[in-house]
C-alpha atoms as a PDB file:
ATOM      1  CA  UNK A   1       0.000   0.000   0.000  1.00  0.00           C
ATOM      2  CA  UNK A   2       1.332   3.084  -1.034  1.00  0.00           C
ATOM      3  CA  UNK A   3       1.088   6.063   1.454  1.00  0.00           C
ATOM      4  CA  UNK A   4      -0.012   9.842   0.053  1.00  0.00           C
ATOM      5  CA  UNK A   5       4.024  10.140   1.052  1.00  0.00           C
ATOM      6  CA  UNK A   6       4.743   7.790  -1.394  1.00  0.00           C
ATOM      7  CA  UNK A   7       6.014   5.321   0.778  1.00  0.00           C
ATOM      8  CA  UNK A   8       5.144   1.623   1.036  1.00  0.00           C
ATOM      9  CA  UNK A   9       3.168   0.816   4.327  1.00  0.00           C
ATOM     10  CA  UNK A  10       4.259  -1.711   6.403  1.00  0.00           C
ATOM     11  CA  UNK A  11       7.469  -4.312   5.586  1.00  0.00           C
ATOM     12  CA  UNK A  12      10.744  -3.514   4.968  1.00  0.00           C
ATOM     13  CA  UNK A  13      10.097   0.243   3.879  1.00  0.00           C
ATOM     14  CA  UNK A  14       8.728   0.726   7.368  1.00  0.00           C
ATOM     15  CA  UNK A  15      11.512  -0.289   9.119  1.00  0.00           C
ATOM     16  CA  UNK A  16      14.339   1.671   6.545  1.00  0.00           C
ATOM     17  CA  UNK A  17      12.182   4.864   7.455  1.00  0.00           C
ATOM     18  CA  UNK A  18      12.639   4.054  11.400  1.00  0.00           C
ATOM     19  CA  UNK A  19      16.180   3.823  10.588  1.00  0.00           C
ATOM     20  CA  UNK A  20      16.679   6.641   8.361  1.00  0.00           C
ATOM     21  CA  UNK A  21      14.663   8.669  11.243  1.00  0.00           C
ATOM     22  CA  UNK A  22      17.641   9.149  13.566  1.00  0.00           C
ATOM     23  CA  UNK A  23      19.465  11.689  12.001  1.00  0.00           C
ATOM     24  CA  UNK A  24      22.806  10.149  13.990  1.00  0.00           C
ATOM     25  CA  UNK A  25      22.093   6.678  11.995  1.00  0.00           C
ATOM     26  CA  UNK A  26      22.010   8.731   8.833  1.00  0.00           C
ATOM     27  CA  UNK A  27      25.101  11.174   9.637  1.00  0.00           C
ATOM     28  CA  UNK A  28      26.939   7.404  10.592  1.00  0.00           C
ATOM     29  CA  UNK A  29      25.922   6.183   6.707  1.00  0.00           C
ATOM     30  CA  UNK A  30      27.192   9.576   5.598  1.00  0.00           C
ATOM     31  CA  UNK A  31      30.725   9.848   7.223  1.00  0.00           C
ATOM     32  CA  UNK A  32      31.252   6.003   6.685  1.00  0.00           C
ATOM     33  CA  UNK A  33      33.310   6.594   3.658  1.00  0.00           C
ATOM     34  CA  UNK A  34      35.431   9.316   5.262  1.00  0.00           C
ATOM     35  CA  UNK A  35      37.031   6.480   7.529  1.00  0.00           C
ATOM     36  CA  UNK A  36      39.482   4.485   5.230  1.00  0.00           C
ATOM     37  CA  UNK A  37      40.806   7.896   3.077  1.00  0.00           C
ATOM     38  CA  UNK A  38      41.252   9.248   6.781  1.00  0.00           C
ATOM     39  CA  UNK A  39      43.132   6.685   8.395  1.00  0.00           C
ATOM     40  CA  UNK A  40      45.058   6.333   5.130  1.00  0.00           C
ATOM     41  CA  UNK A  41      46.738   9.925   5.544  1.00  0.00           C
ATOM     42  CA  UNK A  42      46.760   9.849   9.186  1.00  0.00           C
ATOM     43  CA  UNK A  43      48.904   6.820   9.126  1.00  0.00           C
ATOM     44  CA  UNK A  44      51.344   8.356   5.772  1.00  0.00           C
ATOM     45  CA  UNK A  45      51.908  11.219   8.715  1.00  0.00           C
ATOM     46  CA  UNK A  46      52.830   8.914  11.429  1.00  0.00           C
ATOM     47  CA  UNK A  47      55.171   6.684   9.088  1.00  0.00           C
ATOM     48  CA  UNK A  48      56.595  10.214   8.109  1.00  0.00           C
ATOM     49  CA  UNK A  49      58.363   9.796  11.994  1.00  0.00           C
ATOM     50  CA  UNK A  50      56.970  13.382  12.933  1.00  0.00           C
ATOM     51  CA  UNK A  51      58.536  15.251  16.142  1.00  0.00           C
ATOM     52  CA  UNK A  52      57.305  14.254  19.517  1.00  0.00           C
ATOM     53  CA  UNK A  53      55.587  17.337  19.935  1.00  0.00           C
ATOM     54  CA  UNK A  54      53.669  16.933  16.634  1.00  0.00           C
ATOM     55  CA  UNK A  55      52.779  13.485  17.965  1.00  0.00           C
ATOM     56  CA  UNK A  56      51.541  14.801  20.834  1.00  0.00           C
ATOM     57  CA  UNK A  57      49.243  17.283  19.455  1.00  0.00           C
ATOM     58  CA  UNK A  58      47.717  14.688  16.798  1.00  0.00           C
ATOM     59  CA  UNK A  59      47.095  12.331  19.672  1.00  0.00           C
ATOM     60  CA  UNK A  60      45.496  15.065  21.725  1.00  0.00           C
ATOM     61  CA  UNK A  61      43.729  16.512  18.408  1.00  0.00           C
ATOM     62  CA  UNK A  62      42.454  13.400  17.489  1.00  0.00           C
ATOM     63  CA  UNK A  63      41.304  12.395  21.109  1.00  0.00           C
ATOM     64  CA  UNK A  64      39.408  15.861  21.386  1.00  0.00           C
ATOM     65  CA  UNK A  65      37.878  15.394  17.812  1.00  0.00           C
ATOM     66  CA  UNK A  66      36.599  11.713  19.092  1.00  0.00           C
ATOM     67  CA  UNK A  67      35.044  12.817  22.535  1.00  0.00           C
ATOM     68  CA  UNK A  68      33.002  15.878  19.947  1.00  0.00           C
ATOM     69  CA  UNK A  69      31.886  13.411  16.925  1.00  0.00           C
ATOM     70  CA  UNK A  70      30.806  10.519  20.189  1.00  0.00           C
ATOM     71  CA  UNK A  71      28.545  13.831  21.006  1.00  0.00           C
ATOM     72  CA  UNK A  72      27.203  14.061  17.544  1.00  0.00           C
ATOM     73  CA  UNK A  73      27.220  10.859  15.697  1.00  0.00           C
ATOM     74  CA  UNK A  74      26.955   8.498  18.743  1.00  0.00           C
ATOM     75  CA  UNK A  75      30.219   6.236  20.384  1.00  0.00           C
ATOM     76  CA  UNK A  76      29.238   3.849  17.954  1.00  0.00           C
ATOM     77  CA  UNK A  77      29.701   5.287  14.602  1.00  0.00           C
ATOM     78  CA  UNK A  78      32.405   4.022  12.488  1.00  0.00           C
ATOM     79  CA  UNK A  79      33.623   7.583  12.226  1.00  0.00           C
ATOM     80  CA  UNK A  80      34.471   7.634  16.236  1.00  0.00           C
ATOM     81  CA  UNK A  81      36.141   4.421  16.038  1.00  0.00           C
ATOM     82  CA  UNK A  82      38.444   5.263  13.338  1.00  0.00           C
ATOM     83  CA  UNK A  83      39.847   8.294  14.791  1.00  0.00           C
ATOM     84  CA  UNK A  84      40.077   6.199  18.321  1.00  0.00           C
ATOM     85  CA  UNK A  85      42.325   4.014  16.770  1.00  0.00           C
ATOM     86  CA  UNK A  86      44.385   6.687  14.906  1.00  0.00           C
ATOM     87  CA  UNK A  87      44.367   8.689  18.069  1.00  0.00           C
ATOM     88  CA  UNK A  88      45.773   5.556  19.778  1.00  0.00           C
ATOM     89  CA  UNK A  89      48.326   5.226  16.691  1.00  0.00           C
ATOM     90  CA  UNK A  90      49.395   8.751  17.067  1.00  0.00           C
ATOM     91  CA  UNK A  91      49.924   8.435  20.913  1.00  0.00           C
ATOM     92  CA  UNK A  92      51.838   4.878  20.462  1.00  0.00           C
ATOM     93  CA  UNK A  93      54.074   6.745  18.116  1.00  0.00           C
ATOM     94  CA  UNK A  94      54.650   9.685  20.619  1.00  0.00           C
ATOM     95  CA  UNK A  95      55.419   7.191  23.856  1.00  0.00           C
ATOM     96  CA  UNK A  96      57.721   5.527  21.367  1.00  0.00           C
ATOM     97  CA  UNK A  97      59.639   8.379  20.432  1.00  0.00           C
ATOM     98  CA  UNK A  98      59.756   9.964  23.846  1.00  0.00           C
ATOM     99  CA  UNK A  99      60.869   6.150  24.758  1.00  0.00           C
ATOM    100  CA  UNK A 100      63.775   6.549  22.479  1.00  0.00           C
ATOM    101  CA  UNK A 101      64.733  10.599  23.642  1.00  0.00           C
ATOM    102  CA  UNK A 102      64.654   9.060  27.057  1.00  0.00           C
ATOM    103  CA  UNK A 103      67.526   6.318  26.193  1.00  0.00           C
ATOM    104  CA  UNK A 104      69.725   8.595  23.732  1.00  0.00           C
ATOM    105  CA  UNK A 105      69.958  10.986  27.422  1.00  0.00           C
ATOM    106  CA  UNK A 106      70.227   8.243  29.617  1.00  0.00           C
ATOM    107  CA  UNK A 107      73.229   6.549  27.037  1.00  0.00           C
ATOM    108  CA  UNK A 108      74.951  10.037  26.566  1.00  0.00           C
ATOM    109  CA  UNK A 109      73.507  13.199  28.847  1.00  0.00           C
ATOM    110  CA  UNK A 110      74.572  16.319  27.867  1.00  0.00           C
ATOM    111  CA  UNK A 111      77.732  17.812  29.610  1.00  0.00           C
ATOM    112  CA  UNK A 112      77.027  20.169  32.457  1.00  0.00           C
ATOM    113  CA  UNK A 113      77.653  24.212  31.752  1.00  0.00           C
ATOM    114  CA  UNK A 114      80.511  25.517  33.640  1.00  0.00           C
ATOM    115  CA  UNK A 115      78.146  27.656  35.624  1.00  0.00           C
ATOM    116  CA  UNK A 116      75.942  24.859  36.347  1.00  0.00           C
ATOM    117  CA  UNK A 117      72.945  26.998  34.776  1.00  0.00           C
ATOM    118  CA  UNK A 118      69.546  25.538  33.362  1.00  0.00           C
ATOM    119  CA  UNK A 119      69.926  25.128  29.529  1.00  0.00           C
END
């Protein structure tokens, strides 16, 4: 039966109209093909071996960006997950380079200044 909408009463149209009623469902559908392009070039910076303090901003970028599209799109949505797990990448790479500062000082520290003054 055909509605004056022009929509099928009933079955299968009913319940894609329930689900394209939540306009976080439809935003999800929307932004799903944003994920793999985005985790793409996130992951060509983080191969790219950018400075610890470029890490860290990504990783706190990223983790700010997740907590305001949760908000928007729901924790759920495929968008949300992929910048969780880029945000995760992007902090892994920053503990591993500040893991790696850490030893080069601890191998070789710097030599003291002859006034014993902060650097």
């Amino acid at each position: 039966v055909v509605t004056g909408e022009g929509v099928q009463d009933g079955g299968e149209a009913g319940e894609e109209d329930d689900e394209l009623a939540d306009p976080s469902q439809v935003l999800d559908r929307i932004l799903d093909g944003v994920c793999r392009p985005f985790k793409v070039r996130v992951e060509q910076v983080l191969a790219a071996s950018p400075g610890v303090l470029a890490a860290f901003k990504l990783a706190n970028l990223l983790s700010f960006y997740r907590n305001t599209l949760a908000g928007i799109v729901g924790s759920d949505a495929a968008l949300v997950s992929a910048v969780a797990e880029c945000g995760a990448a992007a902090r892994g790479s920053f503990d591993d380079q500040l893991s790696q500062r850490g030893e080069r000082l601890r191998r070789s520290p710097p030599p003291p200044t002859d006034t014993l003054a902060p650097p």
